[in-house]
C-alpha atoms as a PDB file:
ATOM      1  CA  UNK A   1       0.000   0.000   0.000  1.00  0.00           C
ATOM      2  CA  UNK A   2       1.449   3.210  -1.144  1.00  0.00           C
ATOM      3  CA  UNK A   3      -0.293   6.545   0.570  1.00  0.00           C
ATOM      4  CA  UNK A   4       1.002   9.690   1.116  1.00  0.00           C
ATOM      5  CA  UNK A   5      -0.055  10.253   4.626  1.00  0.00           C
ATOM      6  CA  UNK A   6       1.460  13.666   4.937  1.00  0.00           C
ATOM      7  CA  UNK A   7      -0.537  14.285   1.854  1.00  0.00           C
ATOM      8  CA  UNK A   8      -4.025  13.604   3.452  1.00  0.00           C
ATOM      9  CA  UNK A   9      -2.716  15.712   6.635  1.00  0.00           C
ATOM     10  CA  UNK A  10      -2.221  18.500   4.536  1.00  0.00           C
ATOM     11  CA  UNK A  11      -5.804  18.333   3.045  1.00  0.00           C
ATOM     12  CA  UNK A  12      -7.427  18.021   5.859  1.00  0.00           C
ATOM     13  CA  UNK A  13      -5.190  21.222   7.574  1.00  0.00           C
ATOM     14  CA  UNK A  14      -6.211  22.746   4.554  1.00  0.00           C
ATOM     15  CA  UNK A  15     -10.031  21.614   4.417  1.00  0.00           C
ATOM     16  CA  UNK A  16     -10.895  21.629   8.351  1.00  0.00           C
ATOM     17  CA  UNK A  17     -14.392  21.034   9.112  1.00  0.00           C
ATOM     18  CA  UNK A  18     -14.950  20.033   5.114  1.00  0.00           C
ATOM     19  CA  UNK A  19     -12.017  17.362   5.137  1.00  0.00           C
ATOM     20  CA  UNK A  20     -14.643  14.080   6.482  1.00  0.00           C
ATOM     21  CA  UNK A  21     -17.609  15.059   3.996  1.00  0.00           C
ATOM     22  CA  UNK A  22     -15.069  15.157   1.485  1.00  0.00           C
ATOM     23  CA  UNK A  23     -12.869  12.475   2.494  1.00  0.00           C
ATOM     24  CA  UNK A  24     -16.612  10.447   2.175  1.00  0.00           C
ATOM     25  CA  UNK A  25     -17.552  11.767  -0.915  1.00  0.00           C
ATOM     26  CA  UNK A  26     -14.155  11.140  -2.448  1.00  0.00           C
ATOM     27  CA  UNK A  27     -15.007   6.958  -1.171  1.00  0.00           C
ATOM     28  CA  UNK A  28     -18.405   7.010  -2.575  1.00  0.00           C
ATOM     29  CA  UNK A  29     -17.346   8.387  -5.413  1.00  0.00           C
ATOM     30  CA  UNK A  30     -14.401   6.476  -6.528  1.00  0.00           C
ATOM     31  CA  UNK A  31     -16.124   3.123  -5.736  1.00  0.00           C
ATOM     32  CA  UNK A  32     -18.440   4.192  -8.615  1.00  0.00           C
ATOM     33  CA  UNK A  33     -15.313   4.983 -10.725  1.00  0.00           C
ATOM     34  CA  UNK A  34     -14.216   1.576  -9.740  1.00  0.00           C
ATOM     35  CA  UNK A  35     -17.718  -0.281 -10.195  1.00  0.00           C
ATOM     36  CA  UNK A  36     -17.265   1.193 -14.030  1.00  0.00           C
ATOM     37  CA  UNK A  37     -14.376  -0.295 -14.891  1.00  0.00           C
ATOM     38  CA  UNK A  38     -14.947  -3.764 -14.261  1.00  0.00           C
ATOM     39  CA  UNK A  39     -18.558  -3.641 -16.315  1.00  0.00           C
ATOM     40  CA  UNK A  40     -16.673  -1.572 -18.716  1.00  0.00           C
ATOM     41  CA  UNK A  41     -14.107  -4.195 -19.267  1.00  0.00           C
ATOM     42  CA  UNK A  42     -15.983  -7.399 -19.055  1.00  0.00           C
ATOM     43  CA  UNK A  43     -18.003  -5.126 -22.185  1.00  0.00           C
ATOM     44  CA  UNK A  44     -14.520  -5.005 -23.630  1.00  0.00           C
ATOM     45  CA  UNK A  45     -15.652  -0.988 -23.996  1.00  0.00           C
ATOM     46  CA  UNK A  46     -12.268   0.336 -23.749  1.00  0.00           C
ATOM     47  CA  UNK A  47     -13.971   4.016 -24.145  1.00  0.00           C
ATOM     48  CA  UNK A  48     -15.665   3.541 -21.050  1.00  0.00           C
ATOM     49  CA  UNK A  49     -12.886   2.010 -19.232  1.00  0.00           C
ATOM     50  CA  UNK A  50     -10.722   5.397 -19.956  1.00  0.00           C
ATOM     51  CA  UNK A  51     -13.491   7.716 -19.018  1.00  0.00           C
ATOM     52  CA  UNK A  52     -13.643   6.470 -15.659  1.00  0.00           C
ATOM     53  CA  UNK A  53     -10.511   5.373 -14.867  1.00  0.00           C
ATOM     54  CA  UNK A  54      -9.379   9.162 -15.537  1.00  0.00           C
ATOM     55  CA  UNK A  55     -11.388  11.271 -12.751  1.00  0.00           C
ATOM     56  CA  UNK A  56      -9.838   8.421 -10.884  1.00  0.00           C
ATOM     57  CA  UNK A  57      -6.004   8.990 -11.372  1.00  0.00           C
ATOM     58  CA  UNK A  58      -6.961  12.668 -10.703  1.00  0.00           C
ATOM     59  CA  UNK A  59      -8.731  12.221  -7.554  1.00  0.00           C
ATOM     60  CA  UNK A  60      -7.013   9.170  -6.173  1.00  0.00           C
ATOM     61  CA  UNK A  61      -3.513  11.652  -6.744  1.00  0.00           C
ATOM     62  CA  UNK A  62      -5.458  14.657  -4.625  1.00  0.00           C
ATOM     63  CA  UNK A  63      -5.934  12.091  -1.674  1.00  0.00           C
ATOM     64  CA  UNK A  64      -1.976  11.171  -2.252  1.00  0.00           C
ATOM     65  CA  UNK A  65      -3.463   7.663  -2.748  1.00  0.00           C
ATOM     66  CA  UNK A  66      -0.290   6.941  -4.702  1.00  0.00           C
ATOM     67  CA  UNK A  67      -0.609   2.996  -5.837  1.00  0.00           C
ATOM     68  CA  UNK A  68      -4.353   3.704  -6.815  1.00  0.00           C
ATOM     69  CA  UNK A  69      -3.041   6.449  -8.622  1.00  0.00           C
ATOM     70  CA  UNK A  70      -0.470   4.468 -10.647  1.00  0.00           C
ATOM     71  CA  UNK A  71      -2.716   1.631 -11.158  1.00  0.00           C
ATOM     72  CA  UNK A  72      -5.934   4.237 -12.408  1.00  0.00           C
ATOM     73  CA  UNK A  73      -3.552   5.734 -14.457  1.00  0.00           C
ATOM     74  CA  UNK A  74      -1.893   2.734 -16.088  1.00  0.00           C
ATOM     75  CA  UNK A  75      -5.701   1.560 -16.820  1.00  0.00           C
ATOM     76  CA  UNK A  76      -6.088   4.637 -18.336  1.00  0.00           C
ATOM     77  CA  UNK A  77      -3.589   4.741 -20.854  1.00  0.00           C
ATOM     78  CA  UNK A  78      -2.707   1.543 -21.420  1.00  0.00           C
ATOM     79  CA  UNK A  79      -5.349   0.291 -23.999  1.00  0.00           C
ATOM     80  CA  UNK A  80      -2.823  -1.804 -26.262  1.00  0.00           C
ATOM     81  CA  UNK A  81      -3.407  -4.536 -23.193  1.00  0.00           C
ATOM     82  CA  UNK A  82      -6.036  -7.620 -23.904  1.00  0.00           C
ATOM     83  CA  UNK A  83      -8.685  -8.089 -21.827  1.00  0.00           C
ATOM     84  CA  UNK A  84      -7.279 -10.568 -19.903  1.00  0.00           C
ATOM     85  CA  UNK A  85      -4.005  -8.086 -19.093  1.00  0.00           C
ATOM     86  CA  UNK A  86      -6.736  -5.258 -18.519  1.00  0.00           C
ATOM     87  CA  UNK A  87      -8.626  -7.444 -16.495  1.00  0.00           C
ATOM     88  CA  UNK A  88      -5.313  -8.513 -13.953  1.00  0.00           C
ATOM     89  CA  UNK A  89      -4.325  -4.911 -13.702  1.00  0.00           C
ATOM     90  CA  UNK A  90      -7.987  -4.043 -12.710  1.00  0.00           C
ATOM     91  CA  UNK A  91      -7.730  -6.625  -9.884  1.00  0.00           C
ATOM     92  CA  UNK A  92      -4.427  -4.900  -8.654  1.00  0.00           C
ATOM     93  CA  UNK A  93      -6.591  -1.555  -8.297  1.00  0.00           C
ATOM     94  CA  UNK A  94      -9.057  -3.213  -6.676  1.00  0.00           C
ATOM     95  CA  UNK A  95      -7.201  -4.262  -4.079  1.00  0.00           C
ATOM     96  CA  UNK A  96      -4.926  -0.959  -3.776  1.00  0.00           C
ATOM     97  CA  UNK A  97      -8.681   1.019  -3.276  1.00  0.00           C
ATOM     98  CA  UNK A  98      -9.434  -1.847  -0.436  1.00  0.00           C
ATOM     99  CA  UNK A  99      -6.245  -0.919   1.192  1.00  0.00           C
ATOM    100  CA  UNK A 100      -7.069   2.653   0.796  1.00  0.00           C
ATOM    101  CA  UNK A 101     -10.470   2.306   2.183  1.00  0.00           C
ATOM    102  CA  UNK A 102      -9.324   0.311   5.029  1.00  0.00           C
ATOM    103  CA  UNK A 103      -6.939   3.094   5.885  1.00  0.00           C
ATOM    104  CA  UNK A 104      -9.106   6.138   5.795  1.00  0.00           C
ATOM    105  CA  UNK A 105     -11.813   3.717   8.173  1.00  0.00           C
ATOM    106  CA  UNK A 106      -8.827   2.957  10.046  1.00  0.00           C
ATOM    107  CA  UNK A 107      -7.112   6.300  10.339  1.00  0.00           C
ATOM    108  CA  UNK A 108      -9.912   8.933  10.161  1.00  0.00           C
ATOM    109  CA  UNK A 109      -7.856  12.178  10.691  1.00  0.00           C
ATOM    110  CA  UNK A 110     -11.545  14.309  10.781  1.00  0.00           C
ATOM    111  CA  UNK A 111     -11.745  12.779  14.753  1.00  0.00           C
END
């Protein structure tokens, strides 16, 4: 797991009150992002799969969320992959975001 914690300590110095709405907005958000992808590649739709895999890289890198980052990213623009290389690096992000998840639940900086 690779997260920038001093990252998310600057957001929320910077954020205050706003950082947990956020923070939970950010989750709900990027599980939808992630939810996408997979239907998007088991549709072999490689349109869709770069559509949402890009507000990901963006917002994953905000939250210094570095491995989802790389892995949103690499999703992104690597669409010379088959589906079966697609669908391997999709199960790498999925278990990055779990990770990530499981660290903002675990280390809620808003308390």
């Amino acid at each position: 797991m690779n997260i920038d914690a001093s990252c998310i300590a600057s957001l929320k110095e910077l954020l205050g009150d706003d950082y947990a709405p956020i923070v939970d907005d950010f989750l709900k958000n990027s599980q939808g992002y992630i939810e996408t992808i997979g239907a998007a590649i088991a549709q072999d739709n490689r349109a869709a799969v770069t559509a949402a895999a890009h507000p990901l890289t963006s917002s994953s890198g905000q939250f210094g969320l570095r491995e989802v980052q790389a892995l949103a990213k690499g999703i992104e623009h690597n669409q010379t992959l088959d589906n079966a290389g697609l669908s391997e690096q999709f199960s790498k992000l999925q278990e990055a975001y779990k990770q990530a998840v499981a660290y903002f639940r675990d280390n809620r900086l808003d308390r």
